[in-house]
Protein backbone atom coordinates (compact mmCIF):
# COMPACT_ATOMS: atom_id res chain seq x y z
CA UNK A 1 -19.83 4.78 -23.07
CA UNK A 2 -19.10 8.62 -22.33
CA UNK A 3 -21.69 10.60 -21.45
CA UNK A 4 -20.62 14.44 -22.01
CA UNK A 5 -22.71 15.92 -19.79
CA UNK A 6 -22.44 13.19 -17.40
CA UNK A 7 -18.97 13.94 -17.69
CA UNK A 8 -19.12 17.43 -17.29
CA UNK A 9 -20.74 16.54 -14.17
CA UNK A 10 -18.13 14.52 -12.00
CA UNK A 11 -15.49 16.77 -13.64
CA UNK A 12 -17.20 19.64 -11.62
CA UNK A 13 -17.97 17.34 -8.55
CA UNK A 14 -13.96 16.18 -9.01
CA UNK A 15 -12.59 19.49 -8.76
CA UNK A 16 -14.58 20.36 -5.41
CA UNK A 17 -13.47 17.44 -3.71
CA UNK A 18 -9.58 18.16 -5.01
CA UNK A 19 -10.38 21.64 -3.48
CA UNK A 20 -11.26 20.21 -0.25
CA UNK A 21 -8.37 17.81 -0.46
CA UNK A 22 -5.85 20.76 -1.22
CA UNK A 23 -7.12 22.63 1.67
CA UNK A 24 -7.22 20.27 4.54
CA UNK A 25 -3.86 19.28 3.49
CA UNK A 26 -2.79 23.08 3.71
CA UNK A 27 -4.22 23.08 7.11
CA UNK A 28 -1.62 20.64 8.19
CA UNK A 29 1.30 21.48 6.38
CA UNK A 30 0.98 18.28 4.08
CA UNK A 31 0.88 17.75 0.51
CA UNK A 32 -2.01 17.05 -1.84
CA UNK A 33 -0.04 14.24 -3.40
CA UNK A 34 0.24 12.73 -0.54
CA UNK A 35 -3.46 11.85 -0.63
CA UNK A 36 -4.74 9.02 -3.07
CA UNK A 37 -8.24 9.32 -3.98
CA UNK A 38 -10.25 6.29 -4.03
CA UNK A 39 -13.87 6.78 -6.11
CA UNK A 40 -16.52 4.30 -4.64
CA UNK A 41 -18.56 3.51 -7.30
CA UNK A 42 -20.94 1.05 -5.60
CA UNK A 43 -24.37 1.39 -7.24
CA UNK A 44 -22.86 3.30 -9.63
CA UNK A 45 -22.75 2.55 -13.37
CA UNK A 46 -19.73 0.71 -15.41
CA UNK A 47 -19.74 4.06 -17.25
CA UNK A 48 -19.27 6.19 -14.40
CA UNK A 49 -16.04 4.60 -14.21
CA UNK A 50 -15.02 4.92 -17.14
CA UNK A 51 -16.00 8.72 -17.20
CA UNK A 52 -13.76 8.68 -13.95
CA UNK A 53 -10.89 6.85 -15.87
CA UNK A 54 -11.09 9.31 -18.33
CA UNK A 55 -10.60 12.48 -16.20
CA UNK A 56 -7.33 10.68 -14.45
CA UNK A 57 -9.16 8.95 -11.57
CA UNK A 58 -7.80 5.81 -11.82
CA UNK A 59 -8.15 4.14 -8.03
CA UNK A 60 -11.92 2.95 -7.95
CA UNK A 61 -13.66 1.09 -4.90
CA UNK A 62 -16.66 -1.38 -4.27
CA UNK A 63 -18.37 -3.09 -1.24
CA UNK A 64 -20.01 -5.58 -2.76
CA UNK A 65 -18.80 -8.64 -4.92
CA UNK A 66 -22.00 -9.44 -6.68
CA UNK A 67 -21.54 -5.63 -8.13
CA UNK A 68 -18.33 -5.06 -8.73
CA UNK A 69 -17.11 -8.66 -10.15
CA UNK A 70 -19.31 -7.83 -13.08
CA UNK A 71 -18.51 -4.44 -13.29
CA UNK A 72 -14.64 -4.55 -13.10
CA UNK A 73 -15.17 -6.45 -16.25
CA UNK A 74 -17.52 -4.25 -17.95
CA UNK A 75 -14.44 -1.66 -16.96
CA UNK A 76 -12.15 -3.69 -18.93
CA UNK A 77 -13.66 -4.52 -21.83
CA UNK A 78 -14.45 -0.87 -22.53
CA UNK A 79 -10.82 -0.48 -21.91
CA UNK A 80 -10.57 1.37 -18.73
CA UNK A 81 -7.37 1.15 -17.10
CA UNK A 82 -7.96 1.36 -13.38
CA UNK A 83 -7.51 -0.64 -9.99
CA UNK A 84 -10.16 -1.77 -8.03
CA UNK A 85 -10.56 -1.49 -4.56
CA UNK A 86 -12.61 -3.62 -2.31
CA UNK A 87 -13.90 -1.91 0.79
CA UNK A 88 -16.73 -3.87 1.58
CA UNK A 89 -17.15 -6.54 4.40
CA UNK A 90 -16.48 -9.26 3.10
CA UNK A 91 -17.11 -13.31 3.21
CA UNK A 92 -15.17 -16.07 2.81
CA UNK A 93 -16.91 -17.35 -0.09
CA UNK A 94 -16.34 -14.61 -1.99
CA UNK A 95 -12.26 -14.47 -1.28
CA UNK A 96 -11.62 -15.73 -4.62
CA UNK A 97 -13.54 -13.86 -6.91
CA UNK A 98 -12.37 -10.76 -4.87
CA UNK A 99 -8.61 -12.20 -5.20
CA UNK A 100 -9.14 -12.30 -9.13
CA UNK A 101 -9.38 -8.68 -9.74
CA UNK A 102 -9.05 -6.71 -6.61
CA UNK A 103 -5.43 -4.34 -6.45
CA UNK A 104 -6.01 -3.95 -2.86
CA UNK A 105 -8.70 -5.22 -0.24
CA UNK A 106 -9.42 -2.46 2.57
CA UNK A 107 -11.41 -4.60 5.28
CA UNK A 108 -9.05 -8.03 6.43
CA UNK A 109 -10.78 -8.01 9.65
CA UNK A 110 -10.77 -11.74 11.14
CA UNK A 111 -7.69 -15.00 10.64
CA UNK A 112 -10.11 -16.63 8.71
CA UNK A 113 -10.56 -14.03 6.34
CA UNK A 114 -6.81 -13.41 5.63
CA UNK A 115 -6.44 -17.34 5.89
CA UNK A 116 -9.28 -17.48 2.93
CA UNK A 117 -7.91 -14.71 0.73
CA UNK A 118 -4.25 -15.80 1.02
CA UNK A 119 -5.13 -19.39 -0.33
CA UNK A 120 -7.53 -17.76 -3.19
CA UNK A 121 -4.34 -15.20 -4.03
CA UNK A 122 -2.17 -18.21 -4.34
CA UNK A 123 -4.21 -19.79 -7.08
CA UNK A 124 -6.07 -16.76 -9.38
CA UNK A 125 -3.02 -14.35 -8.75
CA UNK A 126 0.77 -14.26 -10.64
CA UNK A 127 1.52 -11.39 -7.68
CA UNK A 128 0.88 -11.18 -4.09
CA UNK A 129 -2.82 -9.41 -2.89
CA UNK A 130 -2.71 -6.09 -1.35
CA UNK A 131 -4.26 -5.83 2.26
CA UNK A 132 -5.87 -3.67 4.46
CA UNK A 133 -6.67 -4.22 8.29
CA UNK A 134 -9.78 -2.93 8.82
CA UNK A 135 -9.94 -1.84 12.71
CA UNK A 136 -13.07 -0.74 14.29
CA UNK A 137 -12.84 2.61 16.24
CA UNK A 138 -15.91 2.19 18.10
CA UNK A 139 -15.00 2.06 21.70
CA UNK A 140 -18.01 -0.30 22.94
CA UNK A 141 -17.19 -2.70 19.78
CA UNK A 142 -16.41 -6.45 20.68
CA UNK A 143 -12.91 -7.65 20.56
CA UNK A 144 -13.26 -9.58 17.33
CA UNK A 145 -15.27 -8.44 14.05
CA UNK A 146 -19.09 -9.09 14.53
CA UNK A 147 -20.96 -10.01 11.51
CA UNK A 148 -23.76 -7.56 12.83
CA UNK A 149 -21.19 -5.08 13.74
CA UNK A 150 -19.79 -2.39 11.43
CA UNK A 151 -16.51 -4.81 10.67
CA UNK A 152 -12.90 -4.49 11.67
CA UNK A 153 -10.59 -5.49 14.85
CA UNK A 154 -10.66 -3.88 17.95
CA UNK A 155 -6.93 -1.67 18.03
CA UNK A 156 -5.60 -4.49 20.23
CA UNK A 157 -5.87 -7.08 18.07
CA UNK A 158 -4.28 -5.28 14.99
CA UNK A 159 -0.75 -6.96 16.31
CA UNK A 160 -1.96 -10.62 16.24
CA UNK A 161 -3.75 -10.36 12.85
CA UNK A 162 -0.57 -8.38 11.05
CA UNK A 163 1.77 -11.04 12.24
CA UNK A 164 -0.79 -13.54 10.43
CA UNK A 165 -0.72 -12.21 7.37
CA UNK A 166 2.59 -11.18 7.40
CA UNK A 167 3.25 -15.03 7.16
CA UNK A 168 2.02 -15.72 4.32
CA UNK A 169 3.62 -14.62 0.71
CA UNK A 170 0.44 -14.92 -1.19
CA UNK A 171 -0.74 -11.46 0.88
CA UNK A 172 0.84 -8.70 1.22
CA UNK A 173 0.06 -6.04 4.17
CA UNK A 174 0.23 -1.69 3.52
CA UNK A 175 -1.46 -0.46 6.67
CA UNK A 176 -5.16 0.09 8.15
CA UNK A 177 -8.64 1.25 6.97
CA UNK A 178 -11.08 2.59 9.72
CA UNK A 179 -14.68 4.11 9.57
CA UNK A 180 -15.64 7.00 11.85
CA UNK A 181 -17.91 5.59 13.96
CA UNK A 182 -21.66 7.16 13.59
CA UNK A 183 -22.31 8.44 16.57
CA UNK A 184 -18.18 9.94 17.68
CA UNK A 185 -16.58 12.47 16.60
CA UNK A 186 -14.67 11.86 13.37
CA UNK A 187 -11.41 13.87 14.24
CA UNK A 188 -10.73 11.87 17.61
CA UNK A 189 -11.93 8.67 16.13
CA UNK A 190 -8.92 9.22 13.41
CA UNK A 191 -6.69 9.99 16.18
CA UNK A 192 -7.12 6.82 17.85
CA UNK A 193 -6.13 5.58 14.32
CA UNK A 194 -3.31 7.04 13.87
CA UNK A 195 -1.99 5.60 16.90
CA UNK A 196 -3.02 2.09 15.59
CA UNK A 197 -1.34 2.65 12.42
CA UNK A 198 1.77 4.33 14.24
CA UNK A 199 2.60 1.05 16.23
CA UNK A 200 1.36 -0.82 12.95
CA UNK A 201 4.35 0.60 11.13
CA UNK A 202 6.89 0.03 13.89
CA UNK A 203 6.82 -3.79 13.09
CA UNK A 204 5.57 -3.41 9.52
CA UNK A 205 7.78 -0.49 8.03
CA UNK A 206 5.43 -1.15 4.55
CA UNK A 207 2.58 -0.87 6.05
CA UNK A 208 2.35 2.86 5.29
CA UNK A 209 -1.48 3.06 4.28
CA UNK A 210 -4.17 4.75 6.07
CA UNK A 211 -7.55 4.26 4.45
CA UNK A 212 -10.01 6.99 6.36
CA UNK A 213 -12.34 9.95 5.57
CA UNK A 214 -14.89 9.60 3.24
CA UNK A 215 -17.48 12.49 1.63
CA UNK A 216 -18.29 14.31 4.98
CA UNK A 217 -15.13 13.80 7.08
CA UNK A 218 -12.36 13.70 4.58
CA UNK A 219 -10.76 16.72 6.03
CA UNK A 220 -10.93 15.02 9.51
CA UNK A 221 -9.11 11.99 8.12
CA UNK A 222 -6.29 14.12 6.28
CA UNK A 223 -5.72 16.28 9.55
CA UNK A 224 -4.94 12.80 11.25
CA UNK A 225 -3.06 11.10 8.64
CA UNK A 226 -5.34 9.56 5.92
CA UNK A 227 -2.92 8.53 3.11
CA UNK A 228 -6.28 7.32 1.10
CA UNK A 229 -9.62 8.84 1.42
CA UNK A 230 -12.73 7.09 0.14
CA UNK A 231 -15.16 9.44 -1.60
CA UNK A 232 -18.48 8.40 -3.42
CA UNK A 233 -21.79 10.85 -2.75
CA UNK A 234 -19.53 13.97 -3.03
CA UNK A 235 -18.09 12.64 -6.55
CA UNK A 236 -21.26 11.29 -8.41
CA UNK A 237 -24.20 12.56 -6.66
CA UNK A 238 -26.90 10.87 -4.29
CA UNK A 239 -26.75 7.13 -5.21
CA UNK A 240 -29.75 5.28 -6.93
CA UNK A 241 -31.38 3.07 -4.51
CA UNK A 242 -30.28 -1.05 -4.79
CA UNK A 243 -33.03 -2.94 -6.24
């Protein structure tokens, strides 16, 4: 499944995005290993991943589950060792295949979402299901997710949902994932965040994950607290277009 020069390729792509990782972090007097890179692979080949596995990136995201259910398997069976992420909106029809080999799901924005993926955890799953909130940063966004919205909770209703899922065993919450929204500036957008995740942690000590920044506003995310950053387009190169 390795492609040399394919490989060559994202090992180039891979060191520019450490770079930028290295120096937003110096900007702020943090750490590089204090960030977790998370490769979205969505459109992207199995072997992509596998030519990411092989040059140590082992934390690997998807948005959709009619992609990535049959490619965390391809993963696997060309023995890849990674952990998927799922950072897609997602339905509750779809909790259980997500549940089966998801390591952590970014966007738990609505009750009946968490309610869903607790109950699939409990059956496909001999450990409890890593969760994200996703909250929406968009100022004029409604008060709960829209399905024609961008996904995730208004800031206010963070509280109410993390209390819900911190009820159940079968899930188990690590902090926040936020997009910047299109048209507001990243850097204040990831403030607001941090202030969500701040009063997050206050009642949820574990809850010490901030999923934010992706290609074009990592260094916003980092400045503001990003623990994760999700990076696709500046890793493997302009996707292909879904068919």
């Amino acid at each position: 499944m390795i492609n040399e020069e394919r490989l060559a390729e994202i090992a180039a792509n891979l060191a520019a995005v450490r770079k930028r990782i290295a120096a937003a972090c110096a900007a702020v007097q943090r750490r590089p290993d204090e960030i977790t890179l998370v490769a979205i692979t969505k459109t992207y080949p199995a072997s992509d991943v596998v030519h990411l596995a092989t040059l140590g990136v082992r934390e690997v995201g998807e948005n959709r589950d009619q992609e990535a259910a049959g490619k965390a398997a391809e993963v696997r069976a060309a023995g890849a060792d990674v952990h998927w992420h799922f950072v897609g909106q997602l339905q509750r029809n779809k909790a259980r295949s997500v549940a089966s080999y998801a390591d952590l799901v970014h966007s738990v924005d609505r009750p009946a979402l968490a309610t869903a993926l607790a109950e699939a955890a409990a059956k496909v799953r001999d450990r409890p299901l890593d969760v994200l909130i996703q909250v929406n940063l968009d100022p004029d966004a409604p008060e709960v997710s829209d399905p024609q919205h961008r996904g995730g909770v208004s800031p206010g209703s963070v509280a109410a949902l993390a209390e819900l899922i911190g009820e159940d065993e079968a899930l188990r919450l690590r902090g926040v994932m936020a997009v910047a929204p299109v048209n507001d500036d990243a850097g204040a957008a990831f403030a607001r965040l941090a202030v969500v995740a701040r009063e997050l942690r206050a009642d949820h000590p574990n809850a010490t994950v901030v999923s934010a920044g992706m290609s074009g506003d990592l260094e916003e995310a980092i400045a503001h607290g990003a623990t994760h950053v999700r990076v696709g387009t500046a890793l493997l190169g302009k996707r292909a277009l879904l068919g």
